[in-house]
C-alpha atoms as a PDB file:
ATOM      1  CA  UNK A   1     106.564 117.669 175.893  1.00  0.00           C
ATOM      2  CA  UNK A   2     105.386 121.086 174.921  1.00  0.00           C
ATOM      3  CA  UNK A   3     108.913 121.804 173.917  1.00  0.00           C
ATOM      4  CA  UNK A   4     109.215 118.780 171.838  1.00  0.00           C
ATOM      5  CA  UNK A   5     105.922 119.508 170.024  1.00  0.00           C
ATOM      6  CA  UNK A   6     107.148 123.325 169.380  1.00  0.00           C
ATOM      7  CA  UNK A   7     110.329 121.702 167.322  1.00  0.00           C
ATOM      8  CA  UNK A   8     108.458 119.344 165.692  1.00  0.00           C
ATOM      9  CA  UNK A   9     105.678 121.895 164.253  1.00  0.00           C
ATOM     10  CA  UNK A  10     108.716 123.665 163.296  1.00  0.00           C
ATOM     11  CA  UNK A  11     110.594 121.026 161.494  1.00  0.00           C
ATOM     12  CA  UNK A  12     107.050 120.404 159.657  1.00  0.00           C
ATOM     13  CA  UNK A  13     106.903 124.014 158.454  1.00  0.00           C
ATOM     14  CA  UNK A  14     110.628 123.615 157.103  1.00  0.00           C
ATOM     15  CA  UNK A  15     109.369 120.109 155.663  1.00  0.00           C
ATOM     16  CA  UNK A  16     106.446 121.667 154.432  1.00  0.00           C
ATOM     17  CA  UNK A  17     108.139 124.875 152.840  1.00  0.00           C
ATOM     18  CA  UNK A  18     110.511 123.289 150.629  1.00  0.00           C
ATOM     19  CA  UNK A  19     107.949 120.797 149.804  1.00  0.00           C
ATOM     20  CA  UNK A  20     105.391 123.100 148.587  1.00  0.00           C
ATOM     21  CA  UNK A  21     107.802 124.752 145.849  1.00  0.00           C
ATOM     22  CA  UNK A  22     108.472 121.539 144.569  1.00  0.00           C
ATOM     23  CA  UNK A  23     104.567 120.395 144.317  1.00  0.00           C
ATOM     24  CA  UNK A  24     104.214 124.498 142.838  1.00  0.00           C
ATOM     25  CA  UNK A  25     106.406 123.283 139.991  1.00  0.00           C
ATOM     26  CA  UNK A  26     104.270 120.133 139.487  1.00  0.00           C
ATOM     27  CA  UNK A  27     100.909 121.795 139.346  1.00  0.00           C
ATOM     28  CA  UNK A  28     102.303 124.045 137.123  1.00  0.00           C
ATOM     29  CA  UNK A  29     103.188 121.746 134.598  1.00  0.00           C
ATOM     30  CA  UNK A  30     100.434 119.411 134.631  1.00  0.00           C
ATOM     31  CA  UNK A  31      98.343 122.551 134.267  1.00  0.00           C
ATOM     32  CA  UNK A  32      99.505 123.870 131.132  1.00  0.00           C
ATOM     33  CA  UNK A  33     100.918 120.718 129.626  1.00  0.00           C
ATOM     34  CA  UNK A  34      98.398 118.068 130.709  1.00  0.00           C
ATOM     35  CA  UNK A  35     101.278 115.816 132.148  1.00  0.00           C
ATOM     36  CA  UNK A  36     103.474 114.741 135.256  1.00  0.00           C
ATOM     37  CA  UNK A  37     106.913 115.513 134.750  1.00  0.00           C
ATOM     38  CA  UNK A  38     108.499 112.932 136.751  1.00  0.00           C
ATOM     39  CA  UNK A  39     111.978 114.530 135.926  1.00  0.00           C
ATOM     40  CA  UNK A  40     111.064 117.254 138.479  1.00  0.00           C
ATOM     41  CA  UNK A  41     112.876 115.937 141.293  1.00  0.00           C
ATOM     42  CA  UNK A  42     115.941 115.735 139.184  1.00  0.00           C
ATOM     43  CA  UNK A  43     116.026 119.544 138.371  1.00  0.00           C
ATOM     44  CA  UNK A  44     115.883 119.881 142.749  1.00  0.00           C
ATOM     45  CA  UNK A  45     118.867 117.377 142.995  1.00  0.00           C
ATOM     46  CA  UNK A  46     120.621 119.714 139.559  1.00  0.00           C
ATOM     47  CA  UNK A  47     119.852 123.280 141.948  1.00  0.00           C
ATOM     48  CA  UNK A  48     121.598 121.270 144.872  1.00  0.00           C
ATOM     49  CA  UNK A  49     124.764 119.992 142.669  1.00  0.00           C
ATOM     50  CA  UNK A  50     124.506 123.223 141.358  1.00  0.00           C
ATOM     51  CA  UNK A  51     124.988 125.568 144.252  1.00  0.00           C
ATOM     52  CA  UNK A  52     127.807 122.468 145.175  1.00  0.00           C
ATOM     53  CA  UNK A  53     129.886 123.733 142.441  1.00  0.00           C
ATOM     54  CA  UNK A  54     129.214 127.152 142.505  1.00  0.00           C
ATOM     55  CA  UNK A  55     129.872 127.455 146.456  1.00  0.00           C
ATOM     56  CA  UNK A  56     132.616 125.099 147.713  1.00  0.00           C
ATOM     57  CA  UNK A  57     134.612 123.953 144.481  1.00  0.00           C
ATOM     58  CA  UNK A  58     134.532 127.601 142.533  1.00  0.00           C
ATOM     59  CA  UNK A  59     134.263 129.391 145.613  1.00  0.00           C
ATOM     60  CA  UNK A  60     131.831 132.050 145.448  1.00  0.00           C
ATOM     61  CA  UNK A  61     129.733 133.243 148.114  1.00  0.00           C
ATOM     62  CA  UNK A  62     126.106 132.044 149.114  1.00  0.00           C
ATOM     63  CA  UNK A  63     123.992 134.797 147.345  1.00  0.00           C
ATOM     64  CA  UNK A  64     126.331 134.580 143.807  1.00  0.00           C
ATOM     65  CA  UNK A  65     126.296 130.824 144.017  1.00  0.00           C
ATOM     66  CA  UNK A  66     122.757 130.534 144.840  1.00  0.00           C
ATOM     67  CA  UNK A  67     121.809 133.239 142.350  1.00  0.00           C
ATOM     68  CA  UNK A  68     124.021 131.430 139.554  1.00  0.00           C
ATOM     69  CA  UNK A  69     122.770 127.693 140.681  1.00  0.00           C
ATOM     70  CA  UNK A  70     118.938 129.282 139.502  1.00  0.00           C
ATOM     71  CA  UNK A  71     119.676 130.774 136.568  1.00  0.00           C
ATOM     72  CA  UNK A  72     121.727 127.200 135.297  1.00  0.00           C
ATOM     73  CA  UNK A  73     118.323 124.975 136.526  1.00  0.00           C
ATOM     74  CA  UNK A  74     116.362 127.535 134.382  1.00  0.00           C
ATOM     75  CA  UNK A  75     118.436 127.452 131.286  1.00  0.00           C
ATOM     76  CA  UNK A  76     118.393 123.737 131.748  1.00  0.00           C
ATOM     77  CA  UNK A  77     114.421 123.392 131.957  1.00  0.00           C
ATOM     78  CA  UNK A  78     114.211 125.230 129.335  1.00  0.00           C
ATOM     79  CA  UNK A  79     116.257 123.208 126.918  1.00  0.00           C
ATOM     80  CA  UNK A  80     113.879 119.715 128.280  1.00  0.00           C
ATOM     81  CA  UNK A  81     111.088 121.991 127.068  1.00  0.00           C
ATOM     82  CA  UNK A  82     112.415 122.603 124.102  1.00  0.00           C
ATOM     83  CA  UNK A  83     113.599 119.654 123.028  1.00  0.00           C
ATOM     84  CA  UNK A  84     112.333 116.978 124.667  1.00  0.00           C
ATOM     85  CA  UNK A  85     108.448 118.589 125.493  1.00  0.00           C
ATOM     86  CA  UNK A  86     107.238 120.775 122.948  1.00  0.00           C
ATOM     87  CA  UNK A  87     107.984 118.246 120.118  1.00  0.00           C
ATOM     88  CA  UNK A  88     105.822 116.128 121.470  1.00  0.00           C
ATOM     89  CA  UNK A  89     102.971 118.510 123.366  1.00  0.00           C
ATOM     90  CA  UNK A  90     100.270 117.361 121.207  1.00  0.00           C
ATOM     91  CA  UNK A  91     100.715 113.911 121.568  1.00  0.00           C
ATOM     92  CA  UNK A  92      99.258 111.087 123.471  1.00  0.00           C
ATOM     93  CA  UNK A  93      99.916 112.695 127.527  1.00  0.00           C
ATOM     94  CA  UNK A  94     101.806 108.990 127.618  1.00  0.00           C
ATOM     95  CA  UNK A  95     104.608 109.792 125.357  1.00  0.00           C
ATOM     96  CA  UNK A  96     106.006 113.080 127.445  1.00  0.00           C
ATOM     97  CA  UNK A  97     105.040 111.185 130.704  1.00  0.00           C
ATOM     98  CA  UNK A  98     107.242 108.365 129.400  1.00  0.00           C
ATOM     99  CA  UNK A  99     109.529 110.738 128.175  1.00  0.00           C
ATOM    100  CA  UNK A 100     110.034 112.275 131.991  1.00  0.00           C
ATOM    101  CA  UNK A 101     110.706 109.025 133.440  1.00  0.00           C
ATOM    102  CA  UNK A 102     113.347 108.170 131.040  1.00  0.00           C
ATOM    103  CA  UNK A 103     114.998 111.486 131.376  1.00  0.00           C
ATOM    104  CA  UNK A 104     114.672 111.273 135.590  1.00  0.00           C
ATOM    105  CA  UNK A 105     116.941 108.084 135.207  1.00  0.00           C
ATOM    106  CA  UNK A 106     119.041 109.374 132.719  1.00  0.00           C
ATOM    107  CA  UNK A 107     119.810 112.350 134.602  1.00  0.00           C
ATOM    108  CA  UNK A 108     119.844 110.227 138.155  1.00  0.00           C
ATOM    109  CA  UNK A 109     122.613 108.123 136.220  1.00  0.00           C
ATOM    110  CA  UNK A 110     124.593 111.811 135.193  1.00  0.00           C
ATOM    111  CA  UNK A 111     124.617 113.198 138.207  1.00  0.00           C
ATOM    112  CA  UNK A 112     126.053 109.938 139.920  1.00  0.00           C
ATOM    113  CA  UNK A 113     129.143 109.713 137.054  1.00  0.00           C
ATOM    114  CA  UNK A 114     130.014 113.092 137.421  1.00  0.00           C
ATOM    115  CA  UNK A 115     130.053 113.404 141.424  1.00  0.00           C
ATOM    116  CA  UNK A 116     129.911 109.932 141.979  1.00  0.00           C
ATOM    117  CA  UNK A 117     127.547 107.941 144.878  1.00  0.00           C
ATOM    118  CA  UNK A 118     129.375 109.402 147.936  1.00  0.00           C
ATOM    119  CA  UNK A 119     127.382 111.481 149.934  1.00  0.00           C
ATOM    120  CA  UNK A 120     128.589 115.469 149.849  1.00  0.00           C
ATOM    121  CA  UNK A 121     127.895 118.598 151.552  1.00  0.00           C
ATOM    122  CA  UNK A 122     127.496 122.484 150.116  1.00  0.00           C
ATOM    123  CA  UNK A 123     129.286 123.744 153.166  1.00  0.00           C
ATOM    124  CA  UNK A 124     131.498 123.133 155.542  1.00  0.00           C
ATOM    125  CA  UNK A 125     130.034 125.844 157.704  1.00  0.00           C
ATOM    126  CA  UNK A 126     127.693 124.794 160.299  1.00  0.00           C
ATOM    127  CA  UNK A 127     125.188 127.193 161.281  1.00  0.00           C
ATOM    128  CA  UNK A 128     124.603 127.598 165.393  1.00  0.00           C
ATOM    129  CA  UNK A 129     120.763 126.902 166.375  1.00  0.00           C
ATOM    130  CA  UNK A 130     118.983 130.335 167.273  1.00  0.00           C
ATOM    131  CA  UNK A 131     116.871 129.410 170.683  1.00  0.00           C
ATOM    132  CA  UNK A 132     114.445 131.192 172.998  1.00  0.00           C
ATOM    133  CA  UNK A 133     113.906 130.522 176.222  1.00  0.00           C
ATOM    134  CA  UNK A 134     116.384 128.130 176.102  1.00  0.00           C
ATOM    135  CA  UNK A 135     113.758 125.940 173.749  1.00  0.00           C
ATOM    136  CA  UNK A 136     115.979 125.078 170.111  1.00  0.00           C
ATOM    137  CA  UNK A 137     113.759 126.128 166.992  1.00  0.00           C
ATOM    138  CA  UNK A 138     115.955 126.919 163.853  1.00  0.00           C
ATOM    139  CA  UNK A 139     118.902 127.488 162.335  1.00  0.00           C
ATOM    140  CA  UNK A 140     119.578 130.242 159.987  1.00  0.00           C
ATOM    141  CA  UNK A 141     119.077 128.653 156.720  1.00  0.00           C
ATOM    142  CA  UNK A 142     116.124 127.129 157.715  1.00  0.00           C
ATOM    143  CA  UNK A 143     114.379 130.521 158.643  1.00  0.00           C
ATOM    144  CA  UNK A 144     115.457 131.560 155.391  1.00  0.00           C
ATOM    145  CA  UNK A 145     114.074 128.800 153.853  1.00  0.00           C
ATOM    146  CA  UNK A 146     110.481 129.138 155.215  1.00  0.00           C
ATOM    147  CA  UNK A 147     110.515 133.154 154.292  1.00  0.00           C
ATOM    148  CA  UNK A 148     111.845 132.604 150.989  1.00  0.00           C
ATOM    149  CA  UNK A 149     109.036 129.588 150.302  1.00  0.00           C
ATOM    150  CA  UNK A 150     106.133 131.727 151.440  1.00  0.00           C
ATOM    151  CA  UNK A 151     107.888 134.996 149.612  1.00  0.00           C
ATOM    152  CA  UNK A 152     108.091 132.936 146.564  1.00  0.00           C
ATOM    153  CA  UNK A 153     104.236 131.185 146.959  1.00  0.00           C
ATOM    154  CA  UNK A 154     103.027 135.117 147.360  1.00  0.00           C
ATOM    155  CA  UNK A 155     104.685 136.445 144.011  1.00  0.00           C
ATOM    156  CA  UNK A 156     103.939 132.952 141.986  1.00  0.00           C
ATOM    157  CA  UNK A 157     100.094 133.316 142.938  1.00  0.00           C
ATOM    158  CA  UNK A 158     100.074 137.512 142.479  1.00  0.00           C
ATOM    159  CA  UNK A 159     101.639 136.637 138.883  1.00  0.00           C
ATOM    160  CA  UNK A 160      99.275 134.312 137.486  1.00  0.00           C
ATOM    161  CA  UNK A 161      96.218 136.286 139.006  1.00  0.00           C
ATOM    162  CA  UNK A 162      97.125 139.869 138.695  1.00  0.00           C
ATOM    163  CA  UNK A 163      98.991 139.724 135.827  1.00  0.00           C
ATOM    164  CA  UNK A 164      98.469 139.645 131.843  1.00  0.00           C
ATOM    165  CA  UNK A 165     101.214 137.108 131.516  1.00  0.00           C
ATOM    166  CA  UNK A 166      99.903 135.231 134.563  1.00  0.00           C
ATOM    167  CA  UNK A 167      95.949 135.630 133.327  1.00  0.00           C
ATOM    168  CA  UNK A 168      97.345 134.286 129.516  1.00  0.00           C
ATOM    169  CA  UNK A 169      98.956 131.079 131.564  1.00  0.00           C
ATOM    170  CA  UNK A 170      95.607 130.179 133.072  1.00  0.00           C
ATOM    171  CA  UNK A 171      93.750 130.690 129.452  1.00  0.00           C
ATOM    172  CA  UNK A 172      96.032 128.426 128.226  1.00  0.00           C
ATOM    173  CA  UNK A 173      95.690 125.906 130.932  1.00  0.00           C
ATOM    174  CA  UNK A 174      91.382 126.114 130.707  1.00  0.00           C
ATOM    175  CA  UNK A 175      91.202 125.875 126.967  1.00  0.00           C
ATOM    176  CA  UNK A 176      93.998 125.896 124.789  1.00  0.00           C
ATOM    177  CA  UNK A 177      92.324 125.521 121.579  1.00  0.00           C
ATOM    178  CA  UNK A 178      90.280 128.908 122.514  1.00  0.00           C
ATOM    179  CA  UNK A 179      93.314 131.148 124.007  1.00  0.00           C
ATOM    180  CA  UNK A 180      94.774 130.489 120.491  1.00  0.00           C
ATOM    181  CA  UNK A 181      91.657 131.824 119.280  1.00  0.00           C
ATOM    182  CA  UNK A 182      92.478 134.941 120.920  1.00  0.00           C
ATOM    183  CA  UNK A 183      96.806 135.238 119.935  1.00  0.00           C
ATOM    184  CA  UNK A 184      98.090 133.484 122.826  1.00  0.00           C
ATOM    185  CA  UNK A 185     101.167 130.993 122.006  1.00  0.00           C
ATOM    186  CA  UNK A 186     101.188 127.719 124.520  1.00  0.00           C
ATOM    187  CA  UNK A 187     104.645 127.390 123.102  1.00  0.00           C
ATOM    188  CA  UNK A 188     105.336 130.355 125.071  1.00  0.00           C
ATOM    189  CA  UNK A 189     102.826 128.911 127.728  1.00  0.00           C
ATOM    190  CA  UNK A 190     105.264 126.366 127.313  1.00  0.00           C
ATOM    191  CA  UNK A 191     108.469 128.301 128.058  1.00  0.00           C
ATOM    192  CA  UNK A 192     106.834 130.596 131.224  1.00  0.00           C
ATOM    193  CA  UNK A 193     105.960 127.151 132.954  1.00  0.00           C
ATOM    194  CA  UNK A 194     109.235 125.163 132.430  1.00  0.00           C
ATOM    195  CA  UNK A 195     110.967 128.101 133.370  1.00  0.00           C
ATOM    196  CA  UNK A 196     109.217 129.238 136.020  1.00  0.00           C
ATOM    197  CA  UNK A 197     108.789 125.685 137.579  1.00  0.00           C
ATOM    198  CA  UNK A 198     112.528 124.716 137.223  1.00  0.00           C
ATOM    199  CA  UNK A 199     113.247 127.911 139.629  1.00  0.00           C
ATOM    200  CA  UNK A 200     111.183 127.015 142.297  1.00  0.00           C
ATOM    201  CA  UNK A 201     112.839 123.602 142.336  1.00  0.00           C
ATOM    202  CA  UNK A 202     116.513 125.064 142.048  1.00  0.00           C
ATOM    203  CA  UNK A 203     115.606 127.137 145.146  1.00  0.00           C
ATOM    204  CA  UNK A 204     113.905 124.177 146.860  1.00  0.00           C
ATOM    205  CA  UNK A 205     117.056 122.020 145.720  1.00  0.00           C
ATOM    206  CA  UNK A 206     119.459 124.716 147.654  1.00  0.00           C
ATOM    207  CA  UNK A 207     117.390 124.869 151.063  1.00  0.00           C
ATOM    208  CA  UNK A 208     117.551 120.928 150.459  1.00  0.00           C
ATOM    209  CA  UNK A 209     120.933 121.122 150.084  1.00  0.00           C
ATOM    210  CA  UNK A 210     121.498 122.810 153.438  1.00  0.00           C
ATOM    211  CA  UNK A 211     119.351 120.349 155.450  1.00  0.00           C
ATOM    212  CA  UNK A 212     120.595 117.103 154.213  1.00  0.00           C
ATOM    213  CA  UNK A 213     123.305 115.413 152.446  1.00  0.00           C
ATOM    214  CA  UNK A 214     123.608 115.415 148.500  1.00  0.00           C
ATOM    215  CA  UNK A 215     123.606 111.995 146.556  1.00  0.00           C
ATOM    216  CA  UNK A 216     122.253 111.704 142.980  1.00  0.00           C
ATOM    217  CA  UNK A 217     119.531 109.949 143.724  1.00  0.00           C
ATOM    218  CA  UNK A 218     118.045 112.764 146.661  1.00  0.00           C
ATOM    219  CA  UNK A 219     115.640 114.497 143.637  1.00  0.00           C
ATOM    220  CA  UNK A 220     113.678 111.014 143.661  1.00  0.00           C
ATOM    221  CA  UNK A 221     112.289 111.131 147.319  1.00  0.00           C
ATOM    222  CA  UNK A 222     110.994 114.562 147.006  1.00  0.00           C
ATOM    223  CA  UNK A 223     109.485 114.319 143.639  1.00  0.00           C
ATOM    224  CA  UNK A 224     107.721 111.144 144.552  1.00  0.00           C
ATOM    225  CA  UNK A 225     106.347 112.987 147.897  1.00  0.00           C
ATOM    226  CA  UNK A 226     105.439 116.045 146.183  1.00  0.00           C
ATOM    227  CA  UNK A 227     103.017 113.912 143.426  1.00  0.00           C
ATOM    228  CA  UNK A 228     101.792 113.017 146.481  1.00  0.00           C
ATOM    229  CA  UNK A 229     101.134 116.412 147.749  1.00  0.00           C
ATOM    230  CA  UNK A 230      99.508 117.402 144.516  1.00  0.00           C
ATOM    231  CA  UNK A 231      97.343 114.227 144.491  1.00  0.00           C
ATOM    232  CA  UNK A 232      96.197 115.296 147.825  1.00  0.00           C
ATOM    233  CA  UNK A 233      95.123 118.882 147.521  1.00  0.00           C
ATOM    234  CA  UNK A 234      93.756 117.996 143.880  1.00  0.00           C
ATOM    235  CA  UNK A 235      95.511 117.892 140.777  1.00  0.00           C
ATOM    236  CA  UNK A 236      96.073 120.962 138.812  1.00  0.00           C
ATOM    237  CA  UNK A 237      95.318 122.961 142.051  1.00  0.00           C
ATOM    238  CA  UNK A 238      98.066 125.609 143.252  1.00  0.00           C
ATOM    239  CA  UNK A 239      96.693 125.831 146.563  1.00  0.00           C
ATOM    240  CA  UNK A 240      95.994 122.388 146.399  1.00  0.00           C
ATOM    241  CA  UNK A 241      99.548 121.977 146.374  1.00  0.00           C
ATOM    242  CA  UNK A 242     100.512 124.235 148.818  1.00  0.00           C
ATOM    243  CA  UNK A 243      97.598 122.637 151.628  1.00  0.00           C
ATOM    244  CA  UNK A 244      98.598 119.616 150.667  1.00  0.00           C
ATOM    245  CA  UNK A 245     102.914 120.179 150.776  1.00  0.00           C
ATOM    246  CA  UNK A 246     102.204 121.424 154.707  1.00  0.00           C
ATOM    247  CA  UNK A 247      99.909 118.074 155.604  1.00  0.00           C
ATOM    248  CA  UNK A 248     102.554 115.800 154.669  1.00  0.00           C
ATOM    249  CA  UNK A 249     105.438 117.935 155.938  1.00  0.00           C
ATOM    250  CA  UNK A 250     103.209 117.952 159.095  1.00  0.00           C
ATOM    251  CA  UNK A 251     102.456 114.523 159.299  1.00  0.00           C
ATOM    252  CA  UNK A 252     106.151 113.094 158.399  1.00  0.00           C
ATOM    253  CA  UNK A 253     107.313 115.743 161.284  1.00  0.00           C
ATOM    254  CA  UNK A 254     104.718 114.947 164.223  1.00  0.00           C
ATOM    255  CA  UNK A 255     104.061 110.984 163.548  1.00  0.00           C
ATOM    256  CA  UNK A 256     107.583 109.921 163.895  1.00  0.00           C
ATOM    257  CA  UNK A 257     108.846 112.728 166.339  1.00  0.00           C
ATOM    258  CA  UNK A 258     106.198 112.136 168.992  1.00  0.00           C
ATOM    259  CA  UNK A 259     106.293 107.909 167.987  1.00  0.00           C
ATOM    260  CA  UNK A 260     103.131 106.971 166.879  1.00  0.00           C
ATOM    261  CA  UNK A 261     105.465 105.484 163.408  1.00  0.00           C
ATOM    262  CA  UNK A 262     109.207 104.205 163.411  1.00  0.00           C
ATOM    263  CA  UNK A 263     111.475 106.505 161.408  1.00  0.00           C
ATOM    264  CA  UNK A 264     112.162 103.588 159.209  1.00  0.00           C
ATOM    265  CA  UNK A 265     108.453 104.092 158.166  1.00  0.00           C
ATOM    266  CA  UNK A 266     108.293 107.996 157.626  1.00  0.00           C
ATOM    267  CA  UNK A 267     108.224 107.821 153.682  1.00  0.00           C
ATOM    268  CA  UNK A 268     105.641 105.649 153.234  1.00  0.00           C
ATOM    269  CA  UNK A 269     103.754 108.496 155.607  1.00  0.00           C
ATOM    270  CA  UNK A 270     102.807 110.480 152.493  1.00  0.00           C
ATOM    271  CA  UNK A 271     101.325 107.685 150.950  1.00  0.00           C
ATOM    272  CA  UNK A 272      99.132 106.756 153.729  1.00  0.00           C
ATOM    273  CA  UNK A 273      97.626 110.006 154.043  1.00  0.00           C
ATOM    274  CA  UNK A 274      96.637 110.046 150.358  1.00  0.00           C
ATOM    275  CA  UNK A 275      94.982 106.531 149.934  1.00  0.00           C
ATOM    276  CA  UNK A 276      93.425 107.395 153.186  1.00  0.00           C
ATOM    277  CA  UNK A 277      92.609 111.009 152.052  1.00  0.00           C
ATOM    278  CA  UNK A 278      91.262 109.735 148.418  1.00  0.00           C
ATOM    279  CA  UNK A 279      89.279 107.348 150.213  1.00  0.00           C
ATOM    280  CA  UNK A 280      86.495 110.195 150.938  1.00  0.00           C
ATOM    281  CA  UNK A 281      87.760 112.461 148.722  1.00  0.00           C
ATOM    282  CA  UNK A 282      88.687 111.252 145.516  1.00  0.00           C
ATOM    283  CA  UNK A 283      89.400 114.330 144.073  1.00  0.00           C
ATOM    284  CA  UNK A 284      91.354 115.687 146.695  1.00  0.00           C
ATOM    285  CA  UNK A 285      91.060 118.412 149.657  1.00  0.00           C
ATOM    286  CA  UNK A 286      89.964 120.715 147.295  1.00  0.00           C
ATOM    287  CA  UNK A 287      87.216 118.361 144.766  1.00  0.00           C
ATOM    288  CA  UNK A 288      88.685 120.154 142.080  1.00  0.00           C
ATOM    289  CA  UNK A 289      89.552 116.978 139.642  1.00  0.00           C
ATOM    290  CA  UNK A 290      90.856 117.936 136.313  1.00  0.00           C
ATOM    291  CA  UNK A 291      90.731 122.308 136.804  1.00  0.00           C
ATOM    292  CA  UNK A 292      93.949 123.740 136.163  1.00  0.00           C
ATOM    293  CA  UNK A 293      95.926 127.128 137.984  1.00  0.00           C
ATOM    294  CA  UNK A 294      93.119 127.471 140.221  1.00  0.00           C
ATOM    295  CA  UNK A 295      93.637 129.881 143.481  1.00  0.00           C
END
């Protein structure tokens, strides 16, 4: 039992690792542009596709592909930022809201013409389980995955605390009309964000890509989990996200393992955490409703 509980606390942290760059990317937008962008799961499912291409159809090796699978999800956020955000950043919050749906299903619709509904794999390597005391707990990517989610958590929350670009995000995010006041562009607010958000879910798309199949529509799930995971640990709130990435990846992990839910159930899990959650506390873990980029 105490075995089974070890690999299930485990598979949570993996869960909750991956999960909490995606809900990063999230907060991050909402907090500078004052809207969900639903699309979000879509740029995970592009970094998966991506390191697809770049690894086992052009051949290059995991760093390379990886490295070159981040920079394309970058360059592509950028261009929905720029033409598909920023034109309409001072509108109603509806419009770009609407505007992320239609571009999740657009893009859902892409990715299945151009590599078509069957389910594919990045690699045909399989990685051998590292144990201790004979007890199974990880496979290489996975330990990877974990260290590069809390390396990449560190440097995200160092930047937009310790540094002037980071402290000129925030501004932004708190007032916009007054950090204009003092010279600071939210179209470059603008650019920082998309950017920086559509890394973190190429990276979480990779890891993804390692622990499950790819089909076009795997960017839904995880976006629709990770609103949940912002919900939870209050909107606009990055450690909101992060708290609230690790319950669910908890939860999922230790509710079906050990029973207590069918697996059938385990993505409704999220769901029933939050209206449970919001139930006494409707602003979240953190009862931080409506602040932006906090720690």
């Amino acid at each position: 039992m105490n075995e089974l509980i070890a690999q299930l606390l485990w598979n949570g942290l993996v869960a909750g690792s991956l999960l909490a760059l995606v809900s990063l990317g999230l907060t991050l937008i909402y907090g500078v542009a004052g809207f969900v962008q639903f699309a979000h799961g879509e740029l995970v499912a592009l970094g998966a596709y991506s390191m697809l291409v770049f690894h086992k159809f052009l051949g290059l090796s995991f760093i390379p592909a990886g490295m070159a699978a981040i920079i394309l999800v970058i360059i592509f956020g950028l261009i929905l930022e720029r033409f598909f955000f920023r034109p309409v950043r001072d509108k109603n919050p509806m419009i770009p809201l609407v505007i992320s749906i239609g571009l999740s299903i657009g893009l859902q619709a892409v990715l299945q013409m151009v590599f078509g509904p069957q389910i594919q794999t990045i690699s045909n390597i399989r990685f051998e389980s590292l144990s201790a005391g004979g007890l199974f707990l990880a496979t290489p990517s996975q330990i990877i995955a974990v260290c590069a989610s809390f390396l990449l958590t560190g440097l995200l929350i160092f930047f937009l605390h310790k540094t002037r670009r980071g402290r000129s995000l925030r501004a932004v995010s708190d007032n916009r009309n007054l950090a204009q006041i003092f010279g600071m562009d939210p179209d470059v607010a603008m650019r920082w964000i998309f950017g920086l958000s559509a890394g973190l879910a190429a990276v979480a798309g990779i890891f993804l890509g390692f622990e499950q199949n790819l089909e076009p529509l795997m960017g839904v799930q995880i976006s629709v989990t990770a609103f949940a995971a912002v919900i939870l640990g209050s909107l606009g709130s990055v450690r909101g996200a992060i708290l609230g990435a690790f319950v669910i990846g908890f939860a999922q992990n230790l509710l079906v393992g050990l029973g207590v839910v069918p697996s059938g159930f385990s993505v409704a899990i999220p769901f029933v955490v939050l209206i449970i959650m919001l139930l006494f506390l409707p602003s979240g873990i953190f009862g931080k409703k409506f602040e932006f980029l906090r720690k």
